[in-house]
N, C-alpha and C. Protein backbone atom coordinates (compact mmCIF):
# COMPACT_ATOMS: atom_id res chain seq x y z
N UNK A 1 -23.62 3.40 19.08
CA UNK A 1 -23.92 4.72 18.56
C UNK A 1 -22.70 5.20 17.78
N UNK A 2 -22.93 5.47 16.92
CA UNK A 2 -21.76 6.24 15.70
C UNK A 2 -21.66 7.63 15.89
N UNK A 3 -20.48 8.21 16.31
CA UNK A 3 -20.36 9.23 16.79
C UNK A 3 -19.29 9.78 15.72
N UNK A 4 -19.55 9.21 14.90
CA UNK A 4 -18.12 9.59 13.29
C UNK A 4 -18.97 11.27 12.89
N UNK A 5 -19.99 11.65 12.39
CA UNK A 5 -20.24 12.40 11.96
C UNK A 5 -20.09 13.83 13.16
N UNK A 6 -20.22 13.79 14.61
CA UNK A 6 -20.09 14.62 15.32
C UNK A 6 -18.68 15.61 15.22
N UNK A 7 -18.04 14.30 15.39
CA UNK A 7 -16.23 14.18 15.38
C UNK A 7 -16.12 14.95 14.25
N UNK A 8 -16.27 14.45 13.14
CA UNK A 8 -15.55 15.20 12.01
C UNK A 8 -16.61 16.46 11.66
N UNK A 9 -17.12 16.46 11.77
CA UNK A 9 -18.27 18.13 11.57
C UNK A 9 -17.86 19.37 12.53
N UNK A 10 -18.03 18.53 13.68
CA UNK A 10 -18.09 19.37 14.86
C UNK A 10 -16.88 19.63 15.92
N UNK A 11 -15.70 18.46 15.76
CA UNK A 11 -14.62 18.38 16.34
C UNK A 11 -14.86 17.81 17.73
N UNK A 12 -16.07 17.15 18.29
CA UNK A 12 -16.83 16.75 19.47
C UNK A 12 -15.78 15.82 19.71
N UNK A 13 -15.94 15.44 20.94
CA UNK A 13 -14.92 14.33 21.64
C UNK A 13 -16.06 13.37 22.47
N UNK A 14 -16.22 12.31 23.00
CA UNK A 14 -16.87 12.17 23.51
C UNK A 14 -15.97 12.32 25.30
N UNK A 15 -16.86 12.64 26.31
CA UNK A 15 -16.38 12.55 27.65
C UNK A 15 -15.87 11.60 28.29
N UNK A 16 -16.46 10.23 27.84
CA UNK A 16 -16.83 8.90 28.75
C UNK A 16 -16.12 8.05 27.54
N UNK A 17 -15.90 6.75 27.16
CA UNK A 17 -15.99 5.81 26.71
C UNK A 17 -16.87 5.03 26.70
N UNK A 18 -17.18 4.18 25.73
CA UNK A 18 -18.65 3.13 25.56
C UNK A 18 -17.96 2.44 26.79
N UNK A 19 -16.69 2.00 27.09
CA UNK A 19 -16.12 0.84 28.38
C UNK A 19 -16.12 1.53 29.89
N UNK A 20 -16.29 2.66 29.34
CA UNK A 20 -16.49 3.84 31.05
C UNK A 20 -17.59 3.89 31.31
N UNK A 21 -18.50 4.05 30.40
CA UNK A 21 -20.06 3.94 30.65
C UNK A 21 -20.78 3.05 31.17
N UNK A 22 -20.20 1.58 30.95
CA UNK A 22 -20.99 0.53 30.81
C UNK A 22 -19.80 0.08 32.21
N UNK A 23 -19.12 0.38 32.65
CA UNK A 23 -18.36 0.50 33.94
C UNK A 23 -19.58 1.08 34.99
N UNK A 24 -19.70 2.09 34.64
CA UNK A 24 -20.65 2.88 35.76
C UNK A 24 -21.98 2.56 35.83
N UNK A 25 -22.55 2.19 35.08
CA UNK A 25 -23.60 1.51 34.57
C UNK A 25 -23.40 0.45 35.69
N UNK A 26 -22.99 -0.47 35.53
CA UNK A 26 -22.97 -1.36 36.53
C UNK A 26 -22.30 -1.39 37.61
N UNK A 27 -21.75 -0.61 38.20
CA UNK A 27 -21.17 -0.46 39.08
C UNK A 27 -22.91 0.13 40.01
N UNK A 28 -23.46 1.10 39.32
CA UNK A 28 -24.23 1.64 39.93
C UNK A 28 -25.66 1.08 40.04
N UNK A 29 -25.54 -0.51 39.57
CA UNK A 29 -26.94 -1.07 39.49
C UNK A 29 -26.63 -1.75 41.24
C-alpha cells in the first residue's frame, strides 16, 4: 500500500510498520 500521498497532503504517519504488522499478524495466527 502506498501511503506517499497521505504523508505529503496530510502529514499522516503511519502507527505500525508493514514489518510490525506482519509481526502481529503472525504472531496472532
Amino acid at each position: 500500500m502506498d501511503t506517499t500521498k497521505a504523508k505529503k497532503e496530510l502529514g499522516w504517519q503511519p502507527t505500525y510498520t508493514s514489518a510490525e504488522t506482519l509481526a502481529a499478524l503472525a504472531a496472532a495466527l
